[in-house]
Structure formats: structure tokens, C-alpha cells
Protein backbone atom coordinates (compact mmCIF):
# COMPACT_ATOMS: atom_id res chain seq x y z
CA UNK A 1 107.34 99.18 153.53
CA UNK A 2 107.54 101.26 156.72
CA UNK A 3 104.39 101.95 158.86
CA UNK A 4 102.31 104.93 158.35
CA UNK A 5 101.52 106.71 155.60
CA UNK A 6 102.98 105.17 151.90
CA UNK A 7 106.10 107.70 151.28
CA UNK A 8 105.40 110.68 148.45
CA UNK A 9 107.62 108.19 145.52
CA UNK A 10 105.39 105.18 146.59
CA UNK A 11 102.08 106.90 146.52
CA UNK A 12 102.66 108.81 143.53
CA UNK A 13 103.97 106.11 141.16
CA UNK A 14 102.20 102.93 142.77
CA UNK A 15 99.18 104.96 144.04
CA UNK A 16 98.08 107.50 141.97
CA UNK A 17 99.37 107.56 138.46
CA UNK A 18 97.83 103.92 138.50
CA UNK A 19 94.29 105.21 139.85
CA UNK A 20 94.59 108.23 137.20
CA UNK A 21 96.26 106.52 134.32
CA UNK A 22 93.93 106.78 131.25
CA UNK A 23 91.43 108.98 133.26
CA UNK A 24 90.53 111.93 131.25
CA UNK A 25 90.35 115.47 132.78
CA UNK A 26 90.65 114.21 136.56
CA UNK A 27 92.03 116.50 139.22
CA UNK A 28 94.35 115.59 142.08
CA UNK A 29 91.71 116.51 144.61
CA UNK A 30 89.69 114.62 147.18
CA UNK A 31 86.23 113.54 147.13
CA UNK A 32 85.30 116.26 149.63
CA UNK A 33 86.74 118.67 146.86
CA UNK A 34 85.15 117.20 144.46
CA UNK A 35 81.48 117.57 145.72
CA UNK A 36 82.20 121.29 146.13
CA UNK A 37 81.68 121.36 142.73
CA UNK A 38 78.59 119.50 143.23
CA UNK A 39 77.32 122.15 145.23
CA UNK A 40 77.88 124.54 142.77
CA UNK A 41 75.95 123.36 140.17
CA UNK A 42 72.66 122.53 142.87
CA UNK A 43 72.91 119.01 143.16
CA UNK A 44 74.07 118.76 146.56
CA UNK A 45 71.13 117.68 148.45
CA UNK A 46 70.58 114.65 145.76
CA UNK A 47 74.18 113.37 146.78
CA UNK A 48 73.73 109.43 147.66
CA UNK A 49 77.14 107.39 149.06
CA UNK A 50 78.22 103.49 149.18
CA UNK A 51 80.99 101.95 150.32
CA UNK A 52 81.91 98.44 150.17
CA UNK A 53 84.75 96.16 151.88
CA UNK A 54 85.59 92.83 151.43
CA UNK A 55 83.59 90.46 148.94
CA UNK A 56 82.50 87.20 149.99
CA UNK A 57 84.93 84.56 148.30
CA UNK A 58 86.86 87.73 146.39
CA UNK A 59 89.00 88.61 149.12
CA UNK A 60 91.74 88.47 146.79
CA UNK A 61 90.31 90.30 144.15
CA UNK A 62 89.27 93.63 146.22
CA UNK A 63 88.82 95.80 143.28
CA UNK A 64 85.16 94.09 142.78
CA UNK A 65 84.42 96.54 145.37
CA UNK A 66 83.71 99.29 142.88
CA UNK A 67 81.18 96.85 140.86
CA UNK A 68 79.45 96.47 144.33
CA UNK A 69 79.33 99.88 145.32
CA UNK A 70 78.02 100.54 142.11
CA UNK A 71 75.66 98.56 142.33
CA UNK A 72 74.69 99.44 146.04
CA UNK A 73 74.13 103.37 143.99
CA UNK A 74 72.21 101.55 141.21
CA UNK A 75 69.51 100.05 143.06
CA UNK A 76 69.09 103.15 145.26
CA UNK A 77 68.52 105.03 141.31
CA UNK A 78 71.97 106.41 141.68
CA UNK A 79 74.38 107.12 139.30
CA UNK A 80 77.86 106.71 140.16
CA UNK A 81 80.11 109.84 139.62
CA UNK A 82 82.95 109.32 141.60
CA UNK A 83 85.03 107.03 143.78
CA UNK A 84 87.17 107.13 147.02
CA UNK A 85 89.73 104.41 147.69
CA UNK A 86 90.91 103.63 151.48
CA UNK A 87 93.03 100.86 152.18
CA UNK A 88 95.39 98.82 154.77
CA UNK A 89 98.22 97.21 153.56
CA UNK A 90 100.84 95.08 155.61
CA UNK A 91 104.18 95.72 155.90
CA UNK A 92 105.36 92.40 154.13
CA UNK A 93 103.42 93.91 150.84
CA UNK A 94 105.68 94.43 147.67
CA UNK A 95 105.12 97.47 146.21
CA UNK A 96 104.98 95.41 142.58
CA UNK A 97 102.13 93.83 144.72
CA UNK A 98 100.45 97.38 145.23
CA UNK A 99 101.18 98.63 142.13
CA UNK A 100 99.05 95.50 140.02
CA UNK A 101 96.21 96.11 142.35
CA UNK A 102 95.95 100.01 141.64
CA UNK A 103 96.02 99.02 138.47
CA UNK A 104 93.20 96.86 138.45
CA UNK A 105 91.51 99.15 140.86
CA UNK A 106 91.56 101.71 138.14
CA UNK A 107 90.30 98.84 135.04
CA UNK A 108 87.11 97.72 137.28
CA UNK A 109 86.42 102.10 137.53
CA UNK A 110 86.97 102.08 133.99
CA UNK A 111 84.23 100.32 133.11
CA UNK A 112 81.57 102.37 134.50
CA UNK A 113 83.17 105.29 133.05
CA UNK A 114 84.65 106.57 136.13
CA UNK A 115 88.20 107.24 138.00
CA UNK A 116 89.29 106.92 141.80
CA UNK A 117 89.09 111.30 143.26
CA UNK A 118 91.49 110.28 145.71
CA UNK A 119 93.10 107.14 147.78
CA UNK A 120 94.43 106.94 151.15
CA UNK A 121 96.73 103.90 152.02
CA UNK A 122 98.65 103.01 154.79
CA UNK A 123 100.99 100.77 155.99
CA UNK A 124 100.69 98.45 159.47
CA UNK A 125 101.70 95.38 161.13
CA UNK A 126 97.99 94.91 162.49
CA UNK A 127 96.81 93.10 159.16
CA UNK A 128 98.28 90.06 157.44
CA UNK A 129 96.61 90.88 154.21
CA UNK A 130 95.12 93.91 152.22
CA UNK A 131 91.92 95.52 153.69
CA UNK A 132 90.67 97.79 150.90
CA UNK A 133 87.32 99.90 151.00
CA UNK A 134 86.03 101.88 148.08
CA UNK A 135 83.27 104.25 148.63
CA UNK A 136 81.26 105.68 145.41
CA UNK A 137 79.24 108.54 144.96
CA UNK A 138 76.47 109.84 142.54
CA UNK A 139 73.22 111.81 142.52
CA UNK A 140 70.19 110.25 143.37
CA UNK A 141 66.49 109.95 141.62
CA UNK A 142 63.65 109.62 143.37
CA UNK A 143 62.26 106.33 143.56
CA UNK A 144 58.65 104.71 144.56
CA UNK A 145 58.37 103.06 147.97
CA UNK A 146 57.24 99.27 148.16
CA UNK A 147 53.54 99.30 148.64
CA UNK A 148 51.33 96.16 149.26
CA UNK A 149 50.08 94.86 145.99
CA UNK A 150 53.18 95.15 143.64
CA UNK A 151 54.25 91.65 141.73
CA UNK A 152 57.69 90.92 143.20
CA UNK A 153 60.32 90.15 139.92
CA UNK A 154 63.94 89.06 140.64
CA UNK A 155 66.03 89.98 137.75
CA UNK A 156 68.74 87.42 136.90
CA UNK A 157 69.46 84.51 138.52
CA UNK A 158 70.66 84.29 142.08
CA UNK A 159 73.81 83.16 143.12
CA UNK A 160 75.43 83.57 140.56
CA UNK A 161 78.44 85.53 141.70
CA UNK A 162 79.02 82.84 144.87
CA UNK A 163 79.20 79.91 142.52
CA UNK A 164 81.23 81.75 140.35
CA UNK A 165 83.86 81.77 144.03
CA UNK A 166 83.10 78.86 144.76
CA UNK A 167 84.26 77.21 140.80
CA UNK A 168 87.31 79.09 140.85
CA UNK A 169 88.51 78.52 144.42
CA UNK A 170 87.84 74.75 144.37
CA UNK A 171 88.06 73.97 140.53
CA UNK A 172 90.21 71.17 140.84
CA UNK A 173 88.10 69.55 143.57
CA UNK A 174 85.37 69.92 141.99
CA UNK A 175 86.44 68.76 138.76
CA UNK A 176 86.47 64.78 140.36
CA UNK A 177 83.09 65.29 140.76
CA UNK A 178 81.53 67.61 137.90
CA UNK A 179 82.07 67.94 133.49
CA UNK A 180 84.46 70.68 132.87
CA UNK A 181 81.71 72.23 130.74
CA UNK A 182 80.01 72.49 133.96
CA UNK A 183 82.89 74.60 136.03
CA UNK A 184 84.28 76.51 133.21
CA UNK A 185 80.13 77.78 133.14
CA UNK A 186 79.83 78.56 136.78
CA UNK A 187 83.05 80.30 136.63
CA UNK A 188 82.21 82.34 133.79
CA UNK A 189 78.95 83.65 136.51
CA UNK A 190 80.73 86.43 137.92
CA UNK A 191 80.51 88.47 134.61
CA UNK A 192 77.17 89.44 135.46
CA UNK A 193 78.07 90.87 138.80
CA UNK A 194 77.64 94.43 137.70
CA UNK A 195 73.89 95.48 137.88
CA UNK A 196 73.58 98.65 136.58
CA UNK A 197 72.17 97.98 133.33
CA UNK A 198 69.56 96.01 134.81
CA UNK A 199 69.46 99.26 137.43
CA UNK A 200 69.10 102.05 134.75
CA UNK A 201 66.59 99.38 132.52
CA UNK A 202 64.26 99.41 135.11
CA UNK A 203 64.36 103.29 136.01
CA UNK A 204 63.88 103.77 132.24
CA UNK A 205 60.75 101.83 132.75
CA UNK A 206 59.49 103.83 135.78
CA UNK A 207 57.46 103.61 138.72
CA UNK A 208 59.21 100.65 140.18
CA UNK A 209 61.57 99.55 143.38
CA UNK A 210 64.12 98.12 143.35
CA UNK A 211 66.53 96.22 146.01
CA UNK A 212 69.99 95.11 145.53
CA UNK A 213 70.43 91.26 145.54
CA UNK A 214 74.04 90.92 147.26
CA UNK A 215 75.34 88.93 150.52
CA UNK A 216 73.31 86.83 152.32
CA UNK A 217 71.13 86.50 148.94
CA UNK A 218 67.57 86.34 148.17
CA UNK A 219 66.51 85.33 151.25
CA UNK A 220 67.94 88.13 152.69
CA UNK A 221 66.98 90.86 150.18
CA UNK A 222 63.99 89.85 150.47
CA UNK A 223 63.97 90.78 155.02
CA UNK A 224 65.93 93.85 154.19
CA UNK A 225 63.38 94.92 151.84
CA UNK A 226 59.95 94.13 154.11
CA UNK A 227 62.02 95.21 157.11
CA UNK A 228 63.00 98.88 155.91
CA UNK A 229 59.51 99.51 154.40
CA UNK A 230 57.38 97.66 156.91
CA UNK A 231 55.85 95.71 154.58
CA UNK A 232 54.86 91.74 154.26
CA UNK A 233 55.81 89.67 151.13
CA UNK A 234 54.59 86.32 149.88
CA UNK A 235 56.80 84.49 147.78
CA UNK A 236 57.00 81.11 146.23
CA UNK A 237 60.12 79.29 146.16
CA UNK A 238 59.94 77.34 143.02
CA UNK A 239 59.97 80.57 141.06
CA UNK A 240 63.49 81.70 141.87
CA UNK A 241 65.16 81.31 139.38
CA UNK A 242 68.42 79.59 139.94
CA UNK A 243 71.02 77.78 137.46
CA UNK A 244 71.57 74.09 138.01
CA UNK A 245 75.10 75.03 138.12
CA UNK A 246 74.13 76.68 141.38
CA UNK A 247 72.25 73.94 142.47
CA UNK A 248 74.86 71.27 141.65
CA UNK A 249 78.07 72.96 143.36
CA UNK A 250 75.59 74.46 146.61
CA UNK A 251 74.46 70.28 147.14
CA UNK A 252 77.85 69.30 146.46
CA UNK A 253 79.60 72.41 149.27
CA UNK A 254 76.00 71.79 151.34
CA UNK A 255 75.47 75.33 150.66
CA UNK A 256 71.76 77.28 150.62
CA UNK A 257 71.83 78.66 147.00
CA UNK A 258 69.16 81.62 149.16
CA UNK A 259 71.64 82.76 151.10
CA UNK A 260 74.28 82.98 148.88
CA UNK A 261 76.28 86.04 147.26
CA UNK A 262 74.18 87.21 144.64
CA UNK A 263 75.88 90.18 143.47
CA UNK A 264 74.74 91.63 139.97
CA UNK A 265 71.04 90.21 140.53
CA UNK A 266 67.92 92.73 141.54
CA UNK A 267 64.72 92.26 143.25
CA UNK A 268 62.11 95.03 141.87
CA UNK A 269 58.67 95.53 143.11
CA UNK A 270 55.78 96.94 140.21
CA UNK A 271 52.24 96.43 139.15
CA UNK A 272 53.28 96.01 135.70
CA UNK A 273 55.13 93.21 135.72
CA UNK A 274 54.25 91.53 132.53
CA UNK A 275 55.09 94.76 130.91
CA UNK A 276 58.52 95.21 133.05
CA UNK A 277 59.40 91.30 132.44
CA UNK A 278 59.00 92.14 127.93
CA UNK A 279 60.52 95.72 128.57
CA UNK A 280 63.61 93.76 130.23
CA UNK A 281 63.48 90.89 127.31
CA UNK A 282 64.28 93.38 124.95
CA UNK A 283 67.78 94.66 127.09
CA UNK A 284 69.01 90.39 127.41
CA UNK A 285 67.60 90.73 131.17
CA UNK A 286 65.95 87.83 132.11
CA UNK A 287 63.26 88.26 134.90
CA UNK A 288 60.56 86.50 136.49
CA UNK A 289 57.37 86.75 139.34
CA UNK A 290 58.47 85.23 142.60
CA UNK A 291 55.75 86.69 144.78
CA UNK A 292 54.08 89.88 145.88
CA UNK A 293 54.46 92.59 148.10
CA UNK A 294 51.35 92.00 151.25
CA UNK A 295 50.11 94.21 154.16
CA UNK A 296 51.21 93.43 157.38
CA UNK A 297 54.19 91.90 158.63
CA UNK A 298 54.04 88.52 157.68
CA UNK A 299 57.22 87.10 155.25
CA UNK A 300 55.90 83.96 153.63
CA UNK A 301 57.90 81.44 151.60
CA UNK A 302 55.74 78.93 149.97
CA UNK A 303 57.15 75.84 148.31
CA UNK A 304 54.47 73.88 147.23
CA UNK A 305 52.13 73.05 150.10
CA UNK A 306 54.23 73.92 152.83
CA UNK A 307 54.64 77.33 153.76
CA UNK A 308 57.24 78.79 156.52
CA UNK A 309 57.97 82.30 157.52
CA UNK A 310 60.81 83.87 156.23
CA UNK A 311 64.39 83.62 158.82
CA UNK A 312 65.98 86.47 159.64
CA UNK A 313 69.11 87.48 157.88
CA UNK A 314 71.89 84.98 157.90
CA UNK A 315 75.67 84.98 157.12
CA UNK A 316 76.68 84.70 153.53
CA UNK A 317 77.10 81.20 152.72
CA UNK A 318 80.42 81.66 151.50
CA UNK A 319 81.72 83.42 154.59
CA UNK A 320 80.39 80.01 156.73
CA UNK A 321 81.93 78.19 154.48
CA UNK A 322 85.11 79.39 154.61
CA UNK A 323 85.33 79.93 158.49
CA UNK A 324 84.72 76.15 158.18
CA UNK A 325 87.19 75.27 156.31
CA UNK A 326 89.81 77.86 156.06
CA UNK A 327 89.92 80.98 154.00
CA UNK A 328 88.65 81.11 150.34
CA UNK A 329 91.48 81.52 147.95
């Protein structure tokens, strides 16, 4: 394909009717367009937007960007309306190529009942492989602040998205090592990368806050949410709940299950968490205590006796992982 801009036959019959096949009542517009009509019916000023590039260890599956802008909305107690595709493609790219990915684009939108307003993709000889970024939109609810004194619960496990990389990309390696019953589980992970049932559970219950579990996992959820609320935390480390699946693949990779991608799980704050935890039962959510929310500054991780202060955020563990040993495919 030629540089610049995807030519009018390209971007209508690889681009758009792929984005807009199956979606119901959607106009050619733009997102900009699109909020105009926002305006017009007041909800303007509740307008909340997320965009999100390339996924740890799903670099070649880009169009789990819109589960992780959704769920970048969800735990902010948005709902996502609408969604904005931008993208880079290399010359080398087949147009069959771009044509599958629209289409899977528009399946992953599909399941949050939503379509793509409008795409933008061009062509250049500056990137070897597909850089896609998918921005969503929705209108916002208000939600509490994290105050000192609210039980911490982390809903689903973590890392489950990461091992579910990590199974398919080295299945075969891994299968000297592990049961198949074993891999074909950790690959099955990633179907619980999409949090916002867990997202619209908890707003149903009320008065909580929530943080989105996602790269650099628990461990760094956990800064980002003392950090932007200037808050302390106290949490102990034998009450994250992880699978052994996790557990066995991070020893085996010498991977730290707490840093790792953990799309799809949640960390909420409440002071009803026995209630929250039964509320969440009844909706298949599993969810447990791992701490508290303290005054001050201090970020403690007990693990038995010991007790450390919590690191500051560090890279993905998949992302180390495969600038050490070449990228995940």
C-alpha cells in the first residue's frame, strides 16, 4: 500500500464497512460529531475518555484494546458509548491483513454493545508492524474518593490475563514442563479480561472505589491508587488471590505474578466489605480483603512477619520479559 492516507476503495471496503458491519443505526461521522449530540441532550460536562495502545503480550491481537479501554471507563464509573480507532500500518501490510483485523476490531466492540464512530489509518515505512490505538468514550458517575479506613477487596484473581500470554505464546515450551490440563486452563484466563460487569456490580452496590487492575499489576494498582489520592494502604500479601496456574508458569518464566498484566481484575475500596464480597457472590465475582486503606503515606506489604514498603511502579512483567528474550508472539 502507498504511504499516506489508505485510498477512498481501501478505506471504505477494508476500513469502514468492516467497523460498521452489523452496527445498527450508526452514522458515518466522527467522534467529535458524535459528542455534539452529547451536548445536546446536557451530558457534556459528564463526558469521560480512554485510550489504549498496545497490550502487554497481545501485540498481535490489538483489538483487545477496546476491552481495555473499556475497562479503563468502567473503573472510572463510566459507561462506554462510543469508540475511535487510529492506527499505523506498514507498507508491506496486505489489505486481506487489514481487512481480518477491522473485522475483529468491530467483534471485540460488539460485545459491549458498541461500534467504532470513526477510524483513521495510515500507511508508512516508519513501523514494521501495526500500531493501533482505540480511544472510548462514555458519561461518567460520580464516584467516592478513597478515604482512610475502607477494607481494600481485589475482585478476581490477578494475573490472569499475563498468564493467559504467556500459555499461548510459549505453549509448546511449556508443555515439557507442565499437564496439558494445566496450559489449556491458563490459556482459557484471558476470557475474564473484560471488567465491566464486575465495574457496573459494584456501582450497583454503591458507595465504593474502585481502581483498574491492568499493567504492571497489583502492585502497581495498588501505588497508582495511594499516589493519586494521597492516601497510605496496608496490605497483606498472602491474601491476593492468585491461581496456581499463575504461580506455576511466573516460577517457571521467573516472573512476579504482582507485577503482571492483570487486565479484567479490580481493586475496590468500601466499609462494607462483607456485604460487597456476598453482593458480588451472587453475580459469579469472586472477591476477597487484602488490606485497608491508612492515613499517611506509608504503602505496607505484609507477608507474614516481615513487612516492606511498597516499590514504586515497575514495567509489566511481560514487557521485561520479552525485551529479554525477543518479542512475544
Amino acid at each position: 500500500m502507498r504511504k499516506g492516507e489508505l485510498t477512498g476503495a481501501v478505506n471504505d471496503r477494508s476500513v469502514f464497512r468492516q467497523l460498521h458491519k452489523g452496527a445498527v443505526g450508526m452514522a458515518r461521522g466522527s467522534l467529535q460529531e458524535n459528542a455534539v449530540l452529547d451536548r445536546q441532550s446536557g451530558e457534556l460536562s459528564d463526558l469521560r475518555i480512554a485510550t489504549a495502545g498496545p497490550l502487554p503480550g497481545y501485540e498481535n491481537m490489538p483489538w483487545r484494546q477496546v476491552t481495555a479501554a473499556a475497562n479503563s471507563l468502567a473503573a472510572d464509573g463510566t459507561m462506554l458509548r462510543q469508540l475511535l480507532l487510529q492506527g499505523v500500518i506498514p507498507q508491506t501490510m496486505e489489505e486481506s491483513g487489514l481487512r481480518e483485523t477491522m473485522k475483529q476490531f468491530a467483534a471485540e466492540a460488539a460485545g459491549y454493545a458498541v461500534a467504532f464512530s470513526g477510524a483513521d489509518i495510515q500507511v508508512s515505512d516508519q513501523v514494521s508492524m501495526p500500531q493501533y490505538f482505540v480511544t472510548g468514550m462514555g458519561t461518567h458517575c460520580a464516584l467516592r474518593t478513597w478515604i482512610p479506613g475502607q477494607e481494600l477487596v481485589a475482585v478476581r484473581q490477578i494475573g490472569l490475563a499475563g498468564t493467559a500470554a504467556l500459555a499461548h505464546a510459549y505453549e509448546l515450551e511449556l508443555r515439557e514442563r507442565f499437564p496439558l490440563w494445566l496450559i489449556e486452563r491458563a490459556k482459557g484466563f484471558d476470557r475474564w479480561m473484560s471488567l465491566t460487569e464486575a465495574a457496573r456490580a459494584v456501582n450497583h452496590f454503591g458507595g465504593c472505589s474502585m481502581c483498574r487492575i491492568a499493567q504492571g499489576g497489583i502492585f502497581n494498582a495498588l501505588w497508582k491508587m495511594a499516589d493519586t489520592s494521597g492516601v497510605g494502604l496496608e496490605v497483606d500479601l498472602r491474601e491476593i488471590p492468585v491461581y496456581q496456574e499463575t504461580i506455576e508458569i511466573c516460577e517457571y518464566f521467573d516472573v512476579n505474578p504482582y507485577y503482571l498484566y492483570s487486565e479484567g481484575a479490580l481493586l475496590v475500596g468500601t466499609d462494607r466489605a462483607e456485604e460487597l464480597i456476598a453482593a458480588l457472590a451472587k453475580e459469579q465475582l469472586p472477591a476477597c480483603v487484602i488490606g485497608r486503606v491508612t492515613d499517611g503515606n506509608d504503602r505496607v506489604i505484609r507477608n507474614g512477619e516481615n513487612r516492606r514498603y511498597l516499590d514504586r511502579p515497575q514495567q509489566d512483567e511481560l514487557w521485561r520479559l520479552s525485551e529479554k528474550a525477543g518479542t512475544i508472539r
